[in-house]
Protein backbone atom coordinates (compact mmCIF):
# COMPACT_ATOMS: atom_id res chain seq x y z
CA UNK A 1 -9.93 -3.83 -45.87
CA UNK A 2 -10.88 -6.09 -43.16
CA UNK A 3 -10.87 -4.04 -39.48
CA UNK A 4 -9.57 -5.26 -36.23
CA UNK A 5 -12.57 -5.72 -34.10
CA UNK A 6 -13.10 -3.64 -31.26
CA UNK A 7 -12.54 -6.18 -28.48
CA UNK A 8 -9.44 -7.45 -29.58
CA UNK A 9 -7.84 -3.59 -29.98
CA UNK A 10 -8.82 -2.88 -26.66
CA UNK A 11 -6.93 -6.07 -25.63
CA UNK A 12 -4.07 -5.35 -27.47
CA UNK A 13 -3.64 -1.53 -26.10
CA UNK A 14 -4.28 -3.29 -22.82
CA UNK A 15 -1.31 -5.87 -23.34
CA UNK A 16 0.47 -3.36 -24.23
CA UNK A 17 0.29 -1.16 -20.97
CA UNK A 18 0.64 -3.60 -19.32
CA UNK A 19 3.98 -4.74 -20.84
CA UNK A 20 5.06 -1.46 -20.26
CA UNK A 21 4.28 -0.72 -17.00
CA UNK A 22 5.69 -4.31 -16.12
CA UNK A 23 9.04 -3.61 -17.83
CA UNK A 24 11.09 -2.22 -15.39
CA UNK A 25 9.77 -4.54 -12.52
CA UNK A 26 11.10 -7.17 -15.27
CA UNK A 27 14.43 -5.38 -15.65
CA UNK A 28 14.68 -5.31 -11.64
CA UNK A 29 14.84 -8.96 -11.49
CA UNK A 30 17.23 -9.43 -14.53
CA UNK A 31 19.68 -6.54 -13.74
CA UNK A 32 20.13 -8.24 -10.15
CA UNK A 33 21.48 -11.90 -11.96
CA UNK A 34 23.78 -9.89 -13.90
CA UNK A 35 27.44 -9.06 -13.37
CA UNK A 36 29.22 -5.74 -12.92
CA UNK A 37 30.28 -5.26 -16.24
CA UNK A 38 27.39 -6.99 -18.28
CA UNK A 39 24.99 -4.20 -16.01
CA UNK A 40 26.23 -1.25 -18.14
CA UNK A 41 26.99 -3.33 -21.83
CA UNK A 42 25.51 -1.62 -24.76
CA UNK A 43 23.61 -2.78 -26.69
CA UNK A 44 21.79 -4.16 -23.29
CA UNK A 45 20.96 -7.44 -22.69
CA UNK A 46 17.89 -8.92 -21.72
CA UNK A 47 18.67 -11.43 -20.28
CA UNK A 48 21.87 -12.17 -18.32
CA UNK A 49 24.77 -14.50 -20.38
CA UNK A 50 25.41 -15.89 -17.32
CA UNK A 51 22.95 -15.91 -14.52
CA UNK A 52 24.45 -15.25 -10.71
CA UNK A 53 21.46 -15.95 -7.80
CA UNK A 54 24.01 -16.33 -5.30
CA UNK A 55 23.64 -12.54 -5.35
CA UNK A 56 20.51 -13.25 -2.88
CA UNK A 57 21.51 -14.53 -0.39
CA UNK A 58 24.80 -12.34 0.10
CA UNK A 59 22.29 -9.62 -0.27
CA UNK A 60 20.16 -10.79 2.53
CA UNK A 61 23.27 -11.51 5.10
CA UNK A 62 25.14 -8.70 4.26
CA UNK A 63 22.14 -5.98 5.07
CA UNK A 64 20.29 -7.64 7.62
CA UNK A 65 17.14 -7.67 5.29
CA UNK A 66 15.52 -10.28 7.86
CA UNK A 67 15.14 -7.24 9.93
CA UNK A 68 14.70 -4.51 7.88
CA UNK A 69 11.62 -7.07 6.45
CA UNK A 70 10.03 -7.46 9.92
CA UNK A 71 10.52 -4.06 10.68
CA UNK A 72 8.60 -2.72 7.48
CA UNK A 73 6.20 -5.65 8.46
CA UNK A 74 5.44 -4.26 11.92
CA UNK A 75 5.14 -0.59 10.44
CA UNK A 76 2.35 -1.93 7.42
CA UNK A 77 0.33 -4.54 9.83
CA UNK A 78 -0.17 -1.39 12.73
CA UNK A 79 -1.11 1.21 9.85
CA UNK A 80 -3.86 -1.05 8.08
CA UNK A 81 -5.11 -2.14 11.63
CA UNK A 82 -5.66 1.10 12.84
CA UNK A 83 -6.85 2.40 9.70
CA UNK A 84 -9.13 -0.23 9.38
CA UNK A 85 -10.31 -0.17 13.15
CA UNK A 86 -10.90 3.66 13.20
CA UNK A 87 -11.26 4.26 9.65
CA UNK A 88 -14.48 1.46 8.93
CA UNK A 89 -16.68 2.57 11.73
CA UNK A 90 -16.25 6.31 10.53
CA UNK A 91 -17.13 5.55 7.29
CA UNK A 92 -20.27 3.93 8.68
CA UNK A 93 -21.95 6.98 10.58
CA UNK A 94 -20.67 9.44 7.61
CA UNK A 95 -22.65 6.51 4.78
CA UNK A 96 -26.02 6.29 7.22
CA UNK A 97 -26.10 9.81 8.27
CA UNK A 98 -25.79 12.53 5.40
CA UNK A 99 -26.32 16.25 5.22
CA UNK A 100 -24.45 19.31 3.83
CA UNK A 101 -22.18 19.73 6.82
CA UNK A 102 -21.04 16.47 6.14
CA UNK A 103 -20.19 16.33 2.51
CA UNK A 104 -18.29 19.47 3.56
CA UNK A 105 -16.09 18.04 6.31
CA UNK A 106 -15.18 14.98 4.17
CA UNK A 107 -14.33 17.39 1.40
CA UNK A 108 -12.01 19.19 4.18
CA UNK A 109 -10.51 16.64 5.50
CA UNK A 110 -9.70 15.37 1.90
CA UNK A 111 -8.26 17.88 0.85
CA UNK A 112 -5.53 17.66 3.38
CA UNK A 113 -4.58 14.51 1.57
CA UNK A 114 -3.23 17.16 -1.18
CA UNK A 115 -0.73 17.82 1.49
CA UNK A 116 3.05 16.05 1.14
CA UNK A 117 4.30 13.88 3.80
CA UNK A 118 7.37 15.78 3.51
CA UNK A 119 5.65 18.79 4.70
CA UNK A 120 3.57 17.01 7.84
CA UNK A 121 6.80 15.92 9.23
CA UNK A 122 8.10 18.69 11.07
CA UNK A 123 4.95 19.45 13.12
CA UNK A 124 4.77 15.88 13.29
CA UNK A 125 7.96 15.40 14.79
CA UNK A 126 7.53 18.07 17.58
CA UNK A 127 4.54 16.59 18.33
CA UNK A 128 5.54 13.75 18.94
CA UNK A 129 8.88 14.97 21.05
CA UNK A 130 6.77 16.55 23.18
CA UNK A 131 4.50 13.65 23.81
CA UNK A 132 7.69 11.66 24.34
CA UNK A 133 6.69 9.19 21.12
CA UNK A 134 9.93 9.23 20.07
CA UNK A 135 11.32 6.82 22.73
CA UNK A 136 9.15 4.31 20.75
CA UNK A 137 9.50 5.68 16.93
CA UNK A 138 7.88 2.42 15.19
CA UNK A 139 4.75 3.36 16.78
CA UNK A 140 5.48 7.13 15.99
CA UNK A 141 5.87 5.88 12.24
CA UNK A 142 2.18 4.06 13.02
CA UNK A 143 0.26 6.71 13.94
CA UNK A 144 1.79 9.39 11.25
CA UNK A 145 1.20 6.85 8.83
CA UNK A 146 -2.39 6.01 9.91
CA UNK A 147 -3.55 9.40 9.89
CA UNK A 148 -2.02 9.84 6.52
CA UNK A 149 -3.77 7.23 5.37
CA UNK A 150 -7.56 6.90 7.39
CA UNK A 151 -9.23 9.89 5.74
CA UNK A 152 -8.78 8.81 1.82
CA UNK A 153 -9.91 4.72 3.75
CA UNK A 154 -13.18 6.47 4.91
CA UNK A 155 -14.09 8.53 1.83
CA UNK A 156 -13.60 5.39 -0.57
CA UNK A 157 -15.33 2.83 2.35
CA UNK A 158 -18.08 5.20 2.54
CA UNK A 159 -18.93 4.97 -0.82
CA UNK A 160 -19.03 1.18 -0.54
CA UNK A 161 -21.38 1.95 2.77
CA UNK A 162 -23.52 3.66 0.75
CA UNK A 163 -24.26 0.99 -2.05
CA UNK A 164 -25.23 -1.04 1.02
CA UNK A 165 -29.48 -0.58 0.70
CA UNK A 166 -30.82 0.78 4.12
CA UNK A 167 -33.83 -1.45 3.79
CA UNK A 168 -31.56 -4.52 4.50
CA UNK A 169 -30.88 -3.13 7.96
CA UNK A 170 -34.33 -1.96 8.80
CA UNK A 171 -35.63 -5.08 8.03
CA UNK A 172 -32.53 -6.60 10.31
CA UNK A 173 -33.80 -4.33 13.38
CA UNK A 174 -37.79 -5.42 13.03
CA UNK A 175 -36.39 -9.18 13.62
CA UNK A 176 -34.95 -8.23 16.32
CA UNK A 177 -31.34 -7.46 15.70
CA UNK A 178 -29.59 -4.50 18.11
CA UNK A 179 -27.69 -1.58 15.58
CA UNK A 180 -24.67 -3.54 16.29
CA UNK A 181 -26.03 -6.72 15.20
CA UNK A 182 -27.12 -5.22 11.95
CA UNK A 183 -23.73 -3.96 11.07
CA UNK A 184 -21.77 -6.53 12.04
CA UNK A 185 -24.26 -9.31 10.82
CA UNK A 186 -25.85 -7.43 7.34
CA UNK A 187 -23.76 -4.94 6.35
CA UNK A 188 -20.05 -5.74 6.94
CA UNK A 189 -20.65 -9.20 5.31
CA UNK A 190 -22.06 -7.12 2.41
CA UNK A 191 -18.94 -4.56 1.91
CA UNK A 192 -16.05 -6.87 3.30
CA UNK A 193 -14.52 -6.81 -0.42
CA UNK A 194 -14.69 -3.00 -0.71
CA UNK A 195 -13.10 -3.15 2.89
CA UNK A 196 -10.28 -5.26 1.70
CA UNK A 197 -9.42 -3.91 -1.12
CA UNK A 198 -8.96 -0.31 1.09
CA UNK A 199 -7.04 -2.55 3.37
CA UNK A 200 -4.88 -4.19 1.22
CA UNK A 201 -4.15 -0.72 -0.70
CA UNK A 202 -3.28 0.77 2.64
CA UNK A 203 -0.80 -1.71 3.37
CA UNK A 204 0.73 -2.02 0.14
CA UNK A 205 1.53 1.80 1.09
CA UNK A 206 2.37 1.43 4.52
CA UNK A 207 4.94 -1.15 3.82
CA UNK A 208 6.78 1.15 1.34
CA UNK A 209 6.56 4.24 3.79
CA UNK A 210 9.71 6.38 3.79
CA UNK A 211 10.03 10.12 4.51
CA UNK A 212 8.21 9.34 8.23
CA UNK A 213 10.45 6.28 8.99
CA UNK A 214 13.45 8.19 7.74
CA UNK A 215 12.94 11.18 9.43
CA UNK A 216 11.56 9.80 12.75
CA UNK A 217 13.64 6.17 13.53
CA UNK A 218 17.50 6.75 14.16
CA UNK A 219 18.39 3.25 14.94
CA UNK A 220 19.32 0.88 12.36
CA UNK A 221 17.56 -1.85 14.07
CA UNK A 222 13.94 -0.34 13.74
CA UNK A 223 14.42 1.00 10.72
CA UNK A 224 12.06 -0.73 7.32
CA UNK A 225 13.40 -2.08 4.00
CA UNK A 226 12.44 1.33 2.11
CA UNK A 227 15.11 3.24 4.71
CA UNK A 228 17.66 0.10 4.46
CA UNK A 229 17.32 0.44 0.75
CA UNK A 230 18.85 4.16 0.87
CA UNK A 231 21.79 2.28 2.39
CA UNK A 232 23.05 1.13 -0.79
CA UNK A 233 22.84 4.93 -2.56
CA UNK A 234 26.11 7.14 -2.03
CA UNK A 235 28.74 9.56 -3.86
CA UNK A 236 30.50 6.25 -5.29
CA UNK A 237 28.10 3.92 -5.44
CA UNK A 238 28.33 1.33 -8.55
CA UNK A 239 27.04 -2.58 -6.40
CA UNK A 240 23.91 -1.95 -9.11
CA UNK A 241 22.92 -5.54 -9.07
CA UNK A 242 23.01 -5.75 -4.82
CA UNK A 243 20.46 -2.71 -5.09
CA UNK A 244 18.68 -4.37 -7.54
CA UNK A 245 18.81 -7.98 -5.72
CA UNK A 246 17.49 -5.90 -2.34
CA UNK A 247 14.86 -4.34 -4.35
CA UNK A 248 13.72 -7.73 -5.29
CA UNK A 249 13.56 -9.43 -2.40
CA UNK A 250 11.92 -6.27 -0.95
CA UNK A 251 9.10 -5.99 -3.50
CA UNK A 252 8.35 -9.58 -3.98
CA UNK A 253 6.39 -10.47 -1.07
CA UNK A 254 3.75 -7.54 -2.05
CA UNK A 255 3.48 -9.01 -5.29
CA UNK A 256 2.98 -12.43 -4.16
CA UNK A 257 0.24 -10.75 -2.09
CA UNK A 258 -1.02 -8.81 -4.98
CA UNK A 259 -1.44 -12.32 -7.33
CA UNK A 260 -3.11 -14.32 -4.74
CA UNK A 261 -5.72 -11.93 -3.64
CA UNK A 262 -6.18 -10.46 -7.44
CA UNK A 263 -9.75 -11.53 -7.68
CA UNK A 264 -10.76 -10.66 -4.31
CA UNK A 265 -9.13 -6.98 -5.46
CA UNK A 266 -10.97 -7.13 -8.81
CA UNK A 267 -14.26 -7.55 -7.17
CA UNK A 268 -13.98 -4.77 -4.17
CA UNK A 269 -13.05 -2.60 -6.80
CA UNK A 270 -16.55 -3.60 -8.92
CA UNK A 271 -18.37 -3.58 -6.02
CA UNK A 272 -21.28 -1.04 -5.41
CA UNK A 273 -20.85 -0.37 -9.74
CA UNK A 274 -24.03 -2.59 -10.25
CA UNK A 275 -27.26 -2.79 -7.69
């Protein structure tokens, strides 16, 4: 009996997941081109009998998705800049200088990670009401967000810091290179794809943030795509292919972003495996 070589099982299991896990991202786009009553025929089909895109654009006048979009944009953009800011020159010191203590306070400080977002918000919120953030709840959303996210940025970028050899930046300083020059110059260069790929996970993340924006921004007009969504779900609701059609347009643009920079993803994630 002749056996299926090992390579091409592996890529078959592989096809396979990833058929799966693509499915319903699949069924997204083809429930939205269907019509009320073709949405919940059974059998199901797979693809619509008659195709409806104008679905789209009603979609995108009737919920103000232009704004909700920006809004969601605004939110992701200030999270992975001040993640990145804070969280890449932290990462740095806690790579170059290592004991016991600090091992321990990363391990802390992750495990607070462990903790919901659902649970942060109420101390959050006070917080912020007393420091009068809430007159400005986008930026409220930011910094929740941010320090959500900065602690798992610098345990992951440190790593990548670490598989950085020291020697490169000794040997930066004896030509004459300040500490700054050395990072910025040598070792930045060296770890910009681990960097990114932290960066582009964080704002995959930030731009689907919900419990903070829902709890903290009250007006419609600040509000992201991920609250606008919610918009759509009620006691009676049955417009399936308008929530499907917002959905869409909603998670398109991080796909987009996900194809073009795949390889630039695939090699952060490979970096610091080999030396």
């Amino acid at each position: 009996m002749n056996r299926l070589p090992a390579p091409k099982l592996f890529l078959v299991l592989a096809l396979g997941l990833a058929a799966l896990y693509l499915f319903p991202l699949y069924w997204m786009y083809v429930t939205s081109l269907k019509g009320s009553s073709e949405i919940f025929a059974n059998p199901p089909t797979f693809w619509p009998n008659d195709p409806d895109p104008s679905i789209y654009p009603e979609t995108w006048a009737r919920r103000t998705m232009a704004t909700f979009l920006w809004n969601s944009l605004v939110i992701a953009t200030g999270v992975t800049s001040l993640t990145v800011l804070l969280g890449t020159g932290c990462a740095y010191v806690l790579a170059r200088y290592r004991s016991v203590w600090i091992d321990i306070g990363l391990f802390a400080i992750l495990m607070l990670q462990v903790l919901p977002a659902s649970v942060m918000i109420t101390p959050l919120y006070v917080g912020f009401n007393q420091l009068g953030l809430l007159d400005y709840p986008r930026t409220a959303v930011i910094l929740a967000a941010a320090g959500k996210a900065i602690p798992f940025y610098i345990v992951l970028v440190r790593a990548t810091f670490m598989s950085v050899p020291r020697e490169l930046e000794e040997a930066a300083l004896v030509d004459g290179n300040s500490r700054w020059g050395a990072f910025f110059f040598i070792v930045l260069p060296l770890a910009r794809n681990g960097i990114l790929v932290l960066a582009i996970l964080t704002f995959m993340q930030a731009f689907g943030e919900y419990i903070y924006s829902k709890s903290i921004i009250t007006t419609q007009s600040l509000q992201p795509a991920s609250v606008g969504l919610s918009g759509f779900l009620g006691p009676n609701s049955t417009d399936w292919n308008g929530i499907m059609a917002y959905a869409a347009i909603y998670v398109t643009p991080i796909v987009l972003v996900f194809v073009i920079l795949q390889r630039r993803i695939v090699a952060g994630l490979t970096s610091g495996a080999l030396k």
